[in-house]
N, C-alpha and C. Protein backbone atom coordinates (compact mmCIF):
# COMPACT_ATOMS: atom_id res chain seq x y z
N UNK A 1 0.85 -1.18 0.00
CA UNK A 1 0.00 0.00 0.00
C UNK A 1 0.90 1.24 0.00
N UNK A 2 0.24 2.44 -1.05
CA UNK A 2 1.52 3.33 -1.01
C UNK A 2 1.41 4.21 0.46
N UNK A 3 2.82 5.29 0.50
CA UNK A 3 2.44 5.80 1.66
C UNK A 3 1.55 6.79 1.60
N UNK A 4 0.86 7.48 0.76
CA UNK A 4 0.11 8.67 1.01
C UNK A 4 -1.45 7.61 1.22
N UNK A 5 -1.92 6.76 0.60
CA UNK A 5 -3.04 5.92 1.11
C UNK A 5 -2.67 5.43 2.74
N UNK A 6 -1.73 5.19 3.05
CA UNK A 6 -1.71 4.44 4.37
C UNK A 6 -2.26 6.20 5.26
N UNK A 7 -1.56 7.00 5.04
CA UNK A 7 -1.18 8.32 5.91
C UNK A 7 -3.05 8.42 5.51
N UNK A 8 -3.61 8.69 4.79
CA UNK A 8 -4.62 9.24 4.80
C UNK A 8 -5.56 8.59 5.26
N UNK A 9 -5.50 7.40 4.95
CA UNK A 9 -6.53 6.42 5.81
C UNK A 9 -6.17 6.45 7.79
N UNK A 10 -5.08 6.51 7.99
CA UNK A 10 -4.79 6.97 9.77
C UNK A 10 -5.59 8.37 9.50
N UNK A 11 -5.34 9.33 8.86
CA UNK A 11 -5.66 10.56 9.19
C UNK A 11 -7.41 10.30 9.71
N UNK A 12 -7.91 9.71 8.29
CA UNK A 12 -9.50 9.71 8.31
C UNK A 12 -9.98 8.43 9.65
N UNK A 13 -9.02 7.67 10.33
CA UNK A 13 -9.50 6.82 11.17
C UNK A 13 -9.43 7.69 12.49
N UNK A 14 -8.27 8.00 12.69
CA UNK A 14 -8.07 9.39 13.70
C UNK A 14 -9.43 10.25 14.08
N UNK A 15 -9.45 10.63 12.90
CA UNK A 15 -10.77 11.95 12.71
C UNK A 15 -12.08 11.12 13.25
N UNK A 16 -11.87 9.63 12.82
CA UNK A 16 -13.68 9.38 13.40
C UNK A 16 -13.54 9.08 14.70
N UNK A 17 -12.84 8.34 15.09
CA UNK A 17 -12.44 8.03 16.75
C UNK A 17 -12.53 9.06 17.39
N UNK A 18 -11.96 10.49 17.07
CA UNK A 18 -11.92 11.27 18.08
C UNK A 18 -13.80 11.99 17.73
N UNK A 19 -14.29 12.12 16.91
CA UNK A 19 -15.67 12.39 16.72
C UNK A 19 -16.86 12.24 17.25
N UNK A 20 -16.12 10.45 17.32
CA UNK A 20 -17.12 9.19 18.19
C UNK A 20 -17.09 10.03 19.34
N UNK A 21 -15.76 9.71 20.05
CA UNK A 21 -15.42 9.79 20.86
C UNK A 21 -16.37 11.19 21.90
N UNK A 22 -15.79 12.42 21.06
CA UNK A 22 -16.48 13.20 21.64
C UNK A 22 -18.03 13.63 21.68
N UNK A 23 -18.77 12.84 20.82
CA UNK A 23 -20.14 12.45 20.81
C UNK A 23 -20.69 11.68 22.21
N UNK A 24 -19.88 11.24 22.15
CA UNK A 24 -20.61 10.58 23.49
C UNK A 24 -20.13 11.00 24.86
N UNK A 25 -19.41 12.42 24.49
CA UNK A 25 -18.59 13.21 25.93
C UNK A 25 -19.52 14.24 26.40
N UNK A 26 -20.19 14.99 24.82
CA UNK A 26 -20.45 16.12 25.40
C UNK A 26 -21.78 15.36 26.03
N UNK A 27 -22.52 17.14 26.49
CA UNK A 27 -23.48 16.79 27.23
C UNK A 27 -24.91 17.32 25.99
N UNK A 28 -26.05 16.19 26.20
CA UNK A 28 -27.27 16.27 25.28
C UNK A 28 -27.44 17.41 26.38
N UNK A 29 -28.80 18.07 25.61
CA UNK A 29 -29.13 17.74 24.12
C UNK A 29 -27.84 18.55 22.78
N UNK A 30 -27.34 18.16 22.23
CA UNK A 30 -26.53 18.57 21.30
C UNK A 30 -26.99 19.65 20.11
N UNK A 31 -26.45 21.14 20.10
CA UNK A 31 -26.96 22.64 19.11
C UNK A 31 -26.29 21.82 17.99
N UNK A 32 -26.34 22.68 17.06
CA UNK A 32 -25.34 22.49 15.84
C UNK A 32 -24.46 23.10 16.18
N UNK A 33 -23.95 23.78 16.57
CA UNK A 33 -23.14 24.67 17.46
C UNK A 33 -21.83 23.70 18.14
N UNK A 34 -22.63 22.60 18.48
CA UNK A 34 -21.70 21.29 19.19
C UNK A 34 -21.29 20.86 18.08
N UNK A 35 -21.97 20.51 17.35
CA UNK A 35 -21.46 19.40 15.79
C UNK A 35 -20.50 20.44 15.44
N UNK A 36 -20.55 21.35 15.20
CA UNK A 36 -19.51 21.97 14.60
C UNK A 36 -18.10 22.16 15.27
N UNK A 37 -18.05 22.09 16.86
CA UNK A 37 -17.05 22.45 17.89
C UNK A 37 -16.48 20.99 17.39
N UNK A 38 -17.31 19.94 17.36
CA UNK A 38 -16.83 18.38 17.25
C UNK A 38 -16.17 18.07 16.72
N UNK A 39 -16.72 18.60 15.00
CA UNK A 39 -16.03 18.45 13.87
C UNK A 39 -14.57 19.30 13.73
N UNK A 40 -14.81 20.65 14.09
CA UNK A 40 -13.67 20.98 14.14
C UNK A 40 -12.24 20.15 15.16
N UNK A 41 -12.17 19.91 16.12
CA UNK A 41 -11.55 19.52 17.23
C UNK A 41 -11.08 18.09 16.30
N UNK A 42 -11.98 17.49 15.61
CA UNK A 42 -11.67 15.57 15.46
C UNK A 42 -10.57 16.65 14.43
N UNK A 43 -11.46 17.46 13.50
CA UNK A 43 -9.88 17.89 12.45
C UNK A 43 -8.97 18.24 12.36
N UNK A 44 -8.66 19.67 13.49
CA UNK A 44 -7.60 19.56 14.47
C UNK A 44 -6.51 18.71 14.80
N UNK A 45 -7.23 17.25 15.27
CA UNK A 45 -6.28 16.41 15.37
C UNK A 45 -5.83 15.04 14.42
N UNK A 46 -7.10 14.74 13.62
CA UNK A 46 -6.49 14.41 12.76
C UNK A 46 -5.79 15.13 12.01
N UNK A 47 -5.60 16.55 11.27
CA UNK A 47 -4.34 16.53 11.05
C UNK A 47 -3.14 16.88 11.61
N UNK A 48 -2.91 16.74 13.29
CA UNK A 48 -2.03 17.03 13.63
C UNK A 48 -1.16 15.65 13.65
N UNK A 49 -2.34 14.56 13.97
CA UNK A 49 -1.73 13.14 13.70
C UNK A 49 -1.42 12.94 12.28
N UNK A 50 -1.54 13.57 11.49
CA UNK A 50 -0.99 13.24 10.13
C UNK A 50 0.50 14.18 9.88
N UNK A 51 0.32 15.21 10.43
CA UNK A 51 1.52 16.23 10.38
C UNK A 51 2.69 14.81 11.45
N UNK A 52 2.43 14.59 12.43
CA UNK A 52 3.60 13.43 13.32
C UNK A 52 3.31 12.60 12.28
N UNK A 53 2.94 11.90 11.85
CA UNK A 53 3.43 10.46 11.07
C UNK A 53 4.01 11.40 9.73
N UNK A 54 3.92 12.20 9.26
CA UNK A 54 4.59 12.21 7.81
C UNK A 54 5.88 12.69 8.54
N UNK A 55 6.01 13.42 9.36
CA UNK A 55 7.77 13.72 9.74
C UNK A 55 8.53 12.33 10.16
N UNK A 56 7.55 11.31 10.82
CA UNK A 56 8.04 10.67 11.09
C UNK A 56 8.71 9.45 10.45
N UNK A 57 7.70 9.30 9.53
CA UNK A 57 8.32 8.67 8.01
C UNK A 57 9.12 9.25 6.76
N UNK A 58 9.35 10.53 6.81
CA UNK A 58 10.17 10.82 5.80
C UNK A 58 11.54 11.02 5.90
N UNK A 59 12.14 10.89 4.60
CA UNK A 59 13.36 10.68 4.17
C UNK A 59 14.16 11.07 4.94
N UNK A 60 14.68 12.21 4.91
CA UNK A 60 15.74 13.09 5.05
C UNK A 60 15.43 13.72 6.40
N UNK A 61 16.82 13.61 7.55
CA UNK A 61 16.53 13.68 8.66
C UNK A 61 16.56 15.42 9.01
N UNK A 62 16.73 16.51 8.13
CA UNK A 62 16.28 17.31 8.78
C UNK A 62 15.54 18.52 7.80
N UNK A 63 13.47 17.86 8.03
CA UNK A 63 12.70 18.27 7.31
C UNK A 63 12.19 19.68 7.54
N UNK A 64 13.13 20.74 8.59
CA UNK A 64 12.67 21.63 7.86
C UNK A 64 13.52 23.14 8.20
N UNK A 65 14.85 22.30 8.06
CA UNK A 65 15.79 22.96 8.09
C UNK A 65 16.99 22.33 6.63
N UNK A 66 17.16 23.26 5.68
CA UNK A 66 18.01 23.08 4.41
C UNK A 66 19.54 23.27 4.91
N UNK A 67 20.39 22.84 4.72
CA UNK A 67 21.91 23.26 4.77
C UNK A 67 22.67 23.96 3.73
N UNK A 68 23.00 25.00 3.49
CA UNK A 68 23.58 25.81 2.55
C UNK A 68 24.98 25.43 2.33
N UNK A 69 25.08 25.48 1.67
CA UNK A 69 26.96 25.51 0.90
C UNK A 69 27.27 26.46 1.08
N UNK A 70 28.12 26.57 2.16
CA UNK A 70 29.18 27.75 2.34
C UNK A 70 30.10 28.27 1.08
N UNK A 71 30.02 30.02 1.18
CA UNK A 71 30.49 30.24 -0.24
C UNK A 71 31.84 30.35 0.00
């Protein structure tokens, strides 16, 4: 499986777990107001869990700092 399918499928499993998750935290009766706090927050962290796994799998050990050739 390539890596951008693996990374995106964690991202989108991430996102529902924490969704679930907080569905059954807050307190009923639920505004849209909540769905939206929800949705935002699961996205939040799914992509923060996608931002750690892609550093953590890529190449080159220092992603986001370049080294210049001294002139």
């Amino acid at each position: 499986m390539p890596r951008a399918l693996t990374l995106a499928l964690a991202a989108a499993c991430i996102f529902a777990v924490v969704a679930a998750a907080m569905l059954r935290l807050m307190p009923r009766p639920l505004k849209d107001s909540d769905y939206m706090v929800i949705g935002s927050v699961a996205t939040l962290i799914a992509l923060l869990g996608l931002f750690v796994a892609m550093l953590a799998t890529s190449r080159p050990s220092d992603v986001f700092f370049k080294k210049r050739k001294k002139p």
